[in-house]
N, C-alpha and C. Protein backbone atom coordinates (compact mmCIF):
# COMPACT_ATOMS: atom_id res chain seq x y z
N UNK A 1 79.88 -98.99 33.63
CA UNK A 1 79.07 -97.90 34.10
C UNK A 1 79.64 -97.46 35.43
N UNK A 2 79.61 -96.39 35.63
CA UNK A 2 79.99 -95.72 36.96
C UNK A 2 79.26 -95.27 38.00
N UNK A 3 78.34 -96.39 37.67
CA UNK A 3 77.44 -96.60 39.25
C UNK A 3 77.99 -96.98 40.37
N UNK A 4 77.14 -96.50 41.39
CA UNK A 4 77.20 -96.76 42.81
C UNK A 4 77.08 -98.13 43.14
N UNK A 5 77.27 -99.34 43.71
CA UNK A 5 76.74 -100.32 44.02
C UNK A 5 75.81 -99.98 45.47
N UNK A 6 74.29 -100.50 45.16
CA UNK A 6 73.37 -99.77 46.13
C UNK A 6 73.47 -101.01 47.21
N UNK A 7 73.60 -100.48 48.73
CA UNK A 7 73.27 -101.78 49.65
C UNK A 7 71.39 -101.86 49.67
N UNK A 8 71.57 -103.12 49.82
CA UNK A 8 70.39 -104.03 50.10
C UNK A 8 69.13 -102.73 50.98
N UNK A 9 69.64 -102.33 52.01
CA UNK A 9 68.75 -101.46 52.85
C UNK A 9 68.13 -100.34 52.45
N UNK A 10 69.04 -99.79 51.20
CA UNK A 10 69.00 -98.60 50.31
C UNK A 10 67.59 -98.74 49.64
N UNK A 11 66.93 -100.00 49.27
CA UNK A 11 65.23 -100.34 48.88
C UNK A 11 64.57 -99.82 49.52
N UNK A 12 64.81 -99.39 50.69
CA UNK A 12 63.26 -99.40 51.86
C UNK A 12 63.43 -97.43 51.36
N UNK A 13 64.47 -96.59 50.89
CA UNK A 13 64.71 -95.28 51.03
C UNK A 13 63.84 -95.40 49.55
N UNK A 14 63.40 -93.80 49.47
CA UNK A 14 62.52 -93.08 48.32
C UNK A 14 63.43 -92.97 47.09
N UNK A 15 63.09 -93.35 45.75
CA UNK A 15 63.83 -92.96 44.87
C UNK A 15 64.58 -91.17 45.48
N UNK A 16 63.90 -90.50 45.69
CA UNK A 16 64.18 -89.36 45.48
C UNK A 16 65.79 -89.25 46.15
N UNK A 17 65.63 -89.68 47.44
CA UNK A 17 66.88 -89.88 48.51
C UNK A 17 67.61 -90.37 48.31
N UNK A 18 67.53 -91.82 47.00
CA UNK A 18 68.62 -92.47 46.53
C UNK A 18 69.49 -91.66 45.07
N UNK A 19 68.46 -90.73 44.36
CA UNK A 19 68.93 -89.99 43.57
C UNK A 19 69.98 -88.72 44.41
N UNK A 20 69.63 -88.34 45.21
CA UNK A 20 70.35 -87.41 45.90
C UNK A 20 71.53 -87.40 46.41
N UNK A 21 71.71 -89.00 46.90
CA UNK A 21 72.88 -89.66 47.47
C UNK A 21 73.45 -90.20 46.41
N UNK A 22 73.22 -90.29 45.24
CA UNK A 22 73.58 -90.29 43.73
C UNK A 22 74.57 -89.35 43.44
N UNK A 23 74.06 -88.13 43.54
CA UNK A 23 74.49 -87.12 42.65
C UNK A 23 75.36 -86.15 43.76
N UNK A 24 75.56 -86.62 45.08
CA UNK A 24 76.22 -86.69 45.84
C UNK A 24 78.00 -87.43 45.98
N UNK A 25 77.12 -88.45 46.01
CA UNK A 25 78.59 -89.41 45.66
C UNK A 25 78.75 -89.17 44.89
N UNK A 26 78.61 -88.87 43.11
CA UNK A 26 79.71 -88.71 42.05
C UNK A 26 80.82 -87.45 42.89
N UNK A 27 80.42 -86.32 43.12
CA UNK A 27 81.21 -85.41 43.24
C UNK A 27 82.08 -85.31 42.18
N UNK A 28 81.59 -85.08 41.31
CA UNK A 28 82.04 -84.26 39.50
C UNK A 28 81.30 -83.59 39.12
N UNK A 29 81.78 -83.01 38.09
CA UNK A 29 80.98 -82.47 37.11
C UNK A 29 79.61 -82.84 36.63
N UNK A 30 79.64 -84.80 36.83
CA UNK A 30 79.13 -85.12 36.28
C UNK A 30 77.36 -85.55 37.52
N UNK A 31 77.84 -85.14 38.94
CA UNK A 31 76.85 -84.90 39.47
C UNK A 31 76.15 -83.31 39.42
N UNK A 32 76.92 -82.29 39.07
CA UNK A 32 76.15 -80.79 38.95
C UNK A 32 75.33 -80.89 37.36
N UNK A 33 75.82 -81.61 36.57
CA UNK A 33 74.95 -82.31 35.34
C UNK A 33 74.09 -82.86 35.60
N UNK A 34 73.78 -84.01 36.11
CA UNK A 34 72.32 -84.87 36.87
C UNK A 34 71.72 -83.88 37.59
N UNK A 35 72.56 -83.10 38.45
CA UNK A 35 71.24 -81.78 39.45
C UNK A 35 70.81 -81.31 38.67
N UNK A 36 71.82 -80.77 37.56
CA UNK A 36 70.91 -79.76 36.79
C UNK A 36 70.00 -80.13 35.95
N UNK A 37 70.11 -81.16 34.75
CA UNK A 37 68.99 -82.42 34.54
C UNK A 37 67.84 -82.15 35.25
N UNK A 38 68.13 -83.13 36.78
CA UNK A 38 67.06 -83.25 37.20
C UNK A 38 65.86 -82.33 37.02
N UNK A 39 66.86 -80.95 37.70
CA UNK A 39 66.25 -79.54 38.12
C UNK A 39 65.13 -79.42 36.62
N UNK A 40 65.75 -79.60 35.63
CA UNK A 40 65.15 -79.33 34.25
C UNK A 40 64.06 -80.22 34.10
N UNK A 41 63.85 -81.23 34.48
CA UNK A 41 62.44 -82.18 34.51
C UNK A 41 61.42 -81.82 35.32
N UNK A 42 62.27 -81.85 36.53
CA UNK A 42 61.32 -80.77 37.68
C UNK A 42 60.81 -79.72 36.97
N UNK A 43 61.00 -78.72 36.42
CA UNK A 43 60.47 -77.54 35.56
C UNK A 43 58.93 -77.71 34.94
N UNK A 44 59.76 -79.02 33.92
CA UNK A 44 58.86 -79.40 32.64
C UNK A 44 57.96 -80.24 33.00
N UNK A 45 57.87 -80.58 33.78
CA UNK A 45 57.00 -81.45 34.52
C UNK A 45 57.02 -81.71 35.95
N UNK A 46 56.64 -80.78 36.45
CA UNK A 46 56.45 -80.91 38.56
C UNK A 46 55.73 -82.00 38.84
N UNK A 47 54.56 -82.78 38.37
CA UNK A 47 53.99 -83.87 38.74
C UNK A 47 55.00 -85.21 38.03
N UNK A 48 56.14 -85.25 37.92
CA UNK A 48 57.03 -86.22 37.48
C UNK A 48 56.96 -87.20 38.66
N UNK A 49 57.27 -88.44 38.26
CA UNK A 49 57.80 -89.28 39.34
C UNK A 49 59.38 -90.20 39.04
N UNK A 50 59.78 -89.79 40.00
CA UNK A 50 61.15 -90.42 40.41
C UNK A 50 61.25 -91.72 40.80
N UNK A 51 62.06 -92.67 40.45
CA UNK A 51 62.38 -93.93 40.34
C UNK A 51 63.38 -94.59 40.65
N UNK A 52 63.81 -95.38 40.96
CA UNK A 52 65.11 -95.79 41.12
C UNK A 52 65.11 -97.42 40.58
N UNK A 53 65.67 -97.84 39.63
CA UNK A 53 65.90 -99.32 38.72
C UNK A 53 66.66 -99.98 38.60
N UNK A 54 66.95 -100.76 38.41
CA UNK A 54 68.11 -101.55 37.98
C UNK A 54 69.63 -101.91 38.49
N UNK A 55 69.07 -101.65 40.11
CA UNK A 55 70.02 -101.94 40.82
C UNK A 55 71.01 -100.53 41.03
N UNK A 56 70.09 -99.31 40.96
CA UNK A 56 71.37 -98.05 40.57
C UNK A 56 71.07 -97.01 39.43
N UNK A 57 69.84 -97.22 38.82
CA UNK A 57 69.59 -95.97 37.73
C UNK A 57 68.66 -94.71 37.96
N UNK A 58 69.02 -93.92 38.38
CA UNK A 58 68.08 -93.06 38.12
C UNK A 58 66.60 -92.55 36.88
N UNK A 59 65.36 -93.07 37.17
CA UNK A 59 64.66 -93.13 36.07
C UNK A 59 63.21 -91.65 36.63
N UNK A 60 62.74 -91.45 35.51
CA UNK A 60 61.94 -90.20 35.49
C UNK A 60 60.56 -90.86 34.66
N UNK A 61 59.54 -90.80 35.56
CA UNK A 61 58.41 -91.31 34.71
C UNK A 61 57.25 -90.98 34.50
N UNK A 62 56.33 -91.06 33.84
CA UNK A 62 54.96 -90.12 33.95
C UNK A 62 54.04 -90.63 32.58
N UNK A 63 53.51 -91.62 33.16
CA UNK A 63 52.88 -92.77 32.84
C UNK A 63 53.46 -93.34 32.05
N UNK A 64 54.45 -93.71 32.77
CA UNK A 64 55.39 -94.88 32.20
C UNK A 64 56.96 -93.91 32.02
N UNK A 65 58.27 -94.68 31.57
CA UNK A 65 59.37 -93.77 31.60
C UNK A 65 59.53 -93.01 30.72
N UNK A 66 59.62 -91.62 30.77
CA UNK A 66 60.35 -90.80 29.93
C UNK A 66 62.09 -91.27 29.87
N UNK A 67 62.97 -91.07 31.06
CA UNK A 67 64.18 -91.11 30.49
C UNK A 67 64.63 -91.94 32.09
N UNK A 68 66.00 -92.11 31.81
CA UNK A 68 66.86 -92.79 32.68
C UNK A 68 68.04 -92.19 32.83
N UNK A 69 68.96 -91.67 33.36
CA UNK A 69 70.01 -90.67 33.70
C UNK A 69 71.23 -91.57 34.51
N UNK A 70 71.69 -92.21 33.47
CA UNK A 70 73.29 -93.28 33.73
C UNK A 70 74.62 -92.28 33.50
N UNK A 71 75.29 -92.40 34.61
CA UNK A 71 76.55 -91.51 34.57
C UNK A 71 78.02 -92.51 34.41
N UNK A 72 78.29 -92.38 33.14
CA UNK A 72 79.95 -92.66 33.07
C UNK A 72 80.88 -92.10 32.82
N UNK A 73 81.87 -92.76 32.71
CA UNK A 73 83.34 -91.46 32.84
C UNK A 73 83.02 -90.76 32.09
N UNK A 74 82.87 -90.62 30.82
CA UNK A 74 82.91 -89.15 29.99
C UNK A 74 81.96 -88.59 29.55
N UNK A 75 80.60 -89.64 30.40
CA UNK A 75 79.06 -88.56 30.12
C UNK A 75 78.49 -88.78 31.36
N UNK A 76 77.33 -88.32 31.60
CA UNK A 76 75.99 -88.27 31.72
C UNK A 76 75.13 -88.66 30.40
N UNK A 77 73.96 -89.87 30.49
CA UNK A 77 73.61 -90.00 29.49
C UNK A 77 72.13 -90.64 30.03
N UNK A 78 71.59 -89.69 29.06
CA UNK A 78 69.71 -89.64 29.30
C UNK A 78 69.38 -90.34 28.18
N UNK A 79 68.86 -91.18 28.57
CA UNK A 79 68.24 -92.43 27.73
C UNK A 79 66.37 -92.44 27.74
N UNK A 80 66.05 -91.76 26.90
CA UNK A 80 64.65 -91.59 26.49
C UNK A 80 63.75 -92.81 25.69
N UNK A 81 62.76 -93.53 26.75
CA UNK A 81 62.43 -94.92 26.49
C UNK A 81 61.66 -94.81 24.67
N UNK A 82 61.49 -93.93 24.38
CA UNK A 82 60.31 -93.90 22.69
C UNK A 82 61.35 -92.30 21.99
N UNK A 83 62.37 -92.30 22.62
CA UNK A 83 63.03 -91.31 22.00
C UNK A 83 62.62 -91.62 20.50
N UNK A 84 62.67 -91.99 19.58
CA UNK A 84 62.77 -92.52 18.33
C UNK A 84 61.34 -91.60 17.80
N UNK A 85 60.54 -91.74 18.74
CA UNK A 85 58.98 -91.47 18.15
C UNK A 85 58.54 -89.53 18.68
N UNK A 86 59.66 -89.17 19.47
CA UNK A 86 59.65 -87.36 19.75
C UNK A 86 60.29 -86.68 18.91
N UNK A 87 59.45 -85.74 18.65
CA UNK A 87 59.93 -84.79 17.54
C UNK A 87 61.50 -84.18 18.61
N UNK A 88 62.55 -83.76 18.33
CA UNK A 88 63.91 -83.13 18.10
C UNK A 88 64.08 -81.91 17.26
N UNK A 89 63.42 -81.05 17.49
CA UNK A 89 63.64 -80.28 16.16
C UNK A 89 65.27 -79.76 16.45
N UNK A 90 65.76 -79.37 17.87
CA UNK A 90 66.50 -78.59 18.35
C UNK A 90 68.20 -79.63 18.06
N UNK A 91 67.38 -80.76 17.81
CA UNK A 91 68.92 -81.84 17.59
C UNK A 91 69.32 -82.29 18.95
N UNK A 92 69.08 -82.14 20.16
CA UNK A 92 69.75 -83.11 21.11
C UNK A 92 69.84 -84.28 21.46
N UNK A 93 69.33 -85.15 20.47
CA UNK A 93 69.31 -86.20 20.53
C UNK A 93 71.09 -86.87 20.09
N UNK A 94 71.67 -86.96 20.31
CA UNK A 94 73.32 -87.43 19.96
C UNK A 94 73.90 -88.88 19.77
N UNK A 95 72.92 -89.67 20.52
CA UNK A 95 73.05 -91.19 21.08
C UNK A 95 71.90 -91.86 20.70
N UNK A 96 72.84 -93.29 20.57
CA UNK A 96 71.92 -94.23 20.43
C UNK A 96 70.61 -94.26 19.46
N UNK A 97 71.21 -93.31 18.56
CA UNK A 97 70.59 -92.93 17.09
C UNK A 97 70.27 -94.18 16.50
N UNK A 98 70.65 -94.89 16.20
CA UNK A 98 70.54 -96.20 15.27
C UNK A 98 69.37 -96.75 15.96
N UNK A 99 68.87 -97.02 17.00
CA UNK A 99 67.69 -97.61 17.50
C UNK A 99 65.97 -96.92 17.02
N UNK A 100 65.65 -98.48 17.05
CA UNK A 100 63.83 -98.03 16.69
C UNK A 100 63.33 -97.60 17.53
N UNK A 101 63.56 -97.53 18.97
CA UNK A 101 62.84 -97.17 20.18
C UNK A 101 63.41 -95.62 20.59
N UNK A 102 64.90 -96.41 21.63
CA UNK A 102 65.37 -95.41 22.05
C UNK A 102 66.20 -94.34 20.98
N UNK A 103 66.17 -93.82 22.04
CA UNK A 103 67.47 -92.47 21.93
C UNK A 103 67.87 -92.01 22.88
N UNK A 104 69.33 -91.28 22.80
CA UNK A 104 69.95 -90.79 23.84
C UNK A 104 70.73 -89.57 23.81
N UNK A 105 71.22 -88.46 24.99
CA UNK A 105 71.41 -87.35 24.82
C UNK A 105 72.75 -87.68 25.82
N UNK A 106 73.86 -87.72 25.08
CA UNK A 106 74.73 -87.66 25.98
C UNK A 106 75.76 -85.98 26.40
N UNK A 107 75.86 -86.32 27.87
CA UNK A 107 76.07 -85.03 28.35
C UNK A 107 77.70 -84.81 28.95
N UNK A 108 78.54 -84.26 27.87
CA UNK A 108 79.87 -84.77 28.71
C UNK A 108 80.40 -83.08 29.63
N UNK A 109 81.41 -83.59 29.69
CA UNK A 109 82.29 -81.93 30.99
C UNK A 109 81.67 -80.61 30.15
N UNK A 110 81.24 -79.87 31.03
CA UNK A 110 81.55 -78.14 30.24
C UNK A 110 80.11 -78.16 29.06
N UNK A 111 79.30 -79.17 29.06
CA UNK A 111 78.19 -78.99 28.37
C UNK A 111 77.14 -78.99 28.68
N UNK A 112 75.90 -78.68 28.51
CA UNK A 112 74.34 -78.54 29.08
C UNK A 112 73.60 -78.63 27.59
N UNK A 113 72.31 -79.28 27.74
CA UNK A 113 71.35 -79.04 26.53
C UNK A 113 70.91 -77.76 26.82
N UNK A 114 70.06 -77.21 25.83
CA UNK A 114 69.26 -76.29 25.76
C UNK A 114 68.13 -76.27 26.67
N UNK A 115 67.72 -75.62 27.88
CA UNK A 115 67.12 -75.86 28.74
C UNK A 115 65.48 -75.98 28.01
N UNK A 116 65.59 -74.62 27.61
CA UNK A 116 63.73 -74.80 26.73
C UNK A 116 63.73 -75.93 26.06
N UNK A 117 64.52 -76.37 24.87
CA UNK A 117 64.45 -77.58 23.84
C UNK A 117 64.42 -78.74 25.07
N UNK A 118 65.33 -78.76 26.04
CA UNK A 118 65.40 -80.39 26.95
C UNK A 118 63.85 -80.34 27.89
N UNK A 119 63.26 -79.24 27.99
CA UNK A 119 61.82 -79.13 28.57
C UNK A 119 61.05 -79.29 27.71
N UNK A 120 61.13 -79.07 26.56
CA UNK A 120 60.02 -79.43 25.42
C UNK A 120 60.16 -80.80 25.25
N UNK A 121 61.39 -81.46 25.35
CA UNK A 121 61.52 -82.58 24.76
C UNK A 121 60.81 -83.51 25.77
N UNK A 122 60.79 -83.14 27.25
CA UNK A 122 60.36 -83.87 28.01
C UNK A 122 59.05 -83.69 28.55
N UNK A 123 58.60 -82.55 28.00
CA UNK A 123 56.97 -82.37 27.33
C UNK A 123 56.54 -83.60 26.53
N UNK A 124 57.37 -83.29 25.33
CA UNK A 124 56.61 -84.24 24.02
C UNK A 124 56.86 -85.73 24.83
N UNK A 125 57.57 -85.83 25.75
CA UNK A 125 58.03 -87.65 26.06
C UNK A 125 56.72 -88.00 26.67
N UNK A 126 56.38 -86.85 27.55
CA UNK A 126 55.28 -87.18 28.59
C UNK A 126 53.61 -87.57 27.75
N UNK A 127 53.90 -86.57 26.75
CA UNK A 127 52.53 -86.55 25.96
C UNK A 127 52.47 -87.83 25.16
N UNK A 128 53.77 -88.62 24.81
CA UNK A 128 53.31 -89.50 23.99
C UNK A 128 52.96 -90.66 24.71
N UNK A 129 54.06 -90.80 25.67
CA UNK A 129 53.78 -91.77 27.04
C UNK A 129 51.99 -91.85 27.38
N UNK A 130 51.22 -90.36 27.60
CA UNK A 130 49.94 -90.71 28.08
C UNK A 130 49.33 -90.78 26.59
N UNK A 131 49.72 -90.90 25.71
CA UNK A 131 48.71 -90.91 24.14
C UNK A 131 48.65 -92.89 23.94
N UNK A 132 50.09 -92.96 24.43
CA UNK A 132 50.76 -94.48 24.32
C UNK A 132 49.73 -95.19 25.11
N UNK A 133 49.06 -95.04 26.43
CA UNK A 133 48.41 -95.39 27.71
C UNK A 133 47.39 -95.57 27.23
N UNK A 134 46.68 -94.68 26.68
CA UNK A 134 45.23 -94.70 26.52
C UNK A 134 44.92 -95.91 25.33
N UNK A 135 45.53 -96.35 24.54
CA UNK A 135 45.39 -97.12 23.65
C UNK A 135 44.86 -98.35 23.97
């Protein structure tokens, strides 16, 4: 993976600041992909919350995770925690197909999802997430 290794002090900073200094340091393509991502969650959901996991992942959550946004050499790749269980009508789902849970949308050079379909999709993530909660 082509993560950052985060220092120790980097905990006490806001997901948000560590995403920023994220998509900063790549300086590729593959950080104007994560802005623009991001920008697209922000849209579909303004009360989102931002995360930071696993020593370095960018995660997006709203009662509980919608997706996780890992950058390697030849993607960007959004990893949707119940992908398996959201309707796709639009097909962006590309990755990590074979799984009962997840799914994944990988994002390589010179490509973007469909902004409406990647806002719907992260509609339906949010809705199942709070349908998932109440149970």
């Amino acid at each position: 993976m082509a993560t950052q290794k985060t220092d120790p002090a980097d905990a006490a900073l806001p997901a948000a600041a560590l995403i920023d200094a994220r998509i900063a340091g790549l300086g590729d393509w593959r950080g104007d992909i994560l802005a623009r991502v991001r920008a697209l969650i922000h849209e579909a959901l303004p009360d989102v919350e931002e995360t930071w996991k696993w020593r370095g992942t960018p995660v997006w959550e709203h009662n509980g995770i919608l997706c996780t946004g890992e950058c390697y050499k030849q993607a960007v790749k959004l990893t949707f925690a119940h992908g398996a269980a959201l309707p796709d009508p639009k097909g962006l789902f590309n990755a990590s197909l074979e799984g009962g849970t997840r799914r994944a949308i990988d994002i390589h050079e010179g490509e973007m999802p469909n902004s409406a379909a990647f806002k719907a999709l992260m509609r339906a993530a949010a809705k199942h997430n709070a349908t998932k909660k109440k149970r």
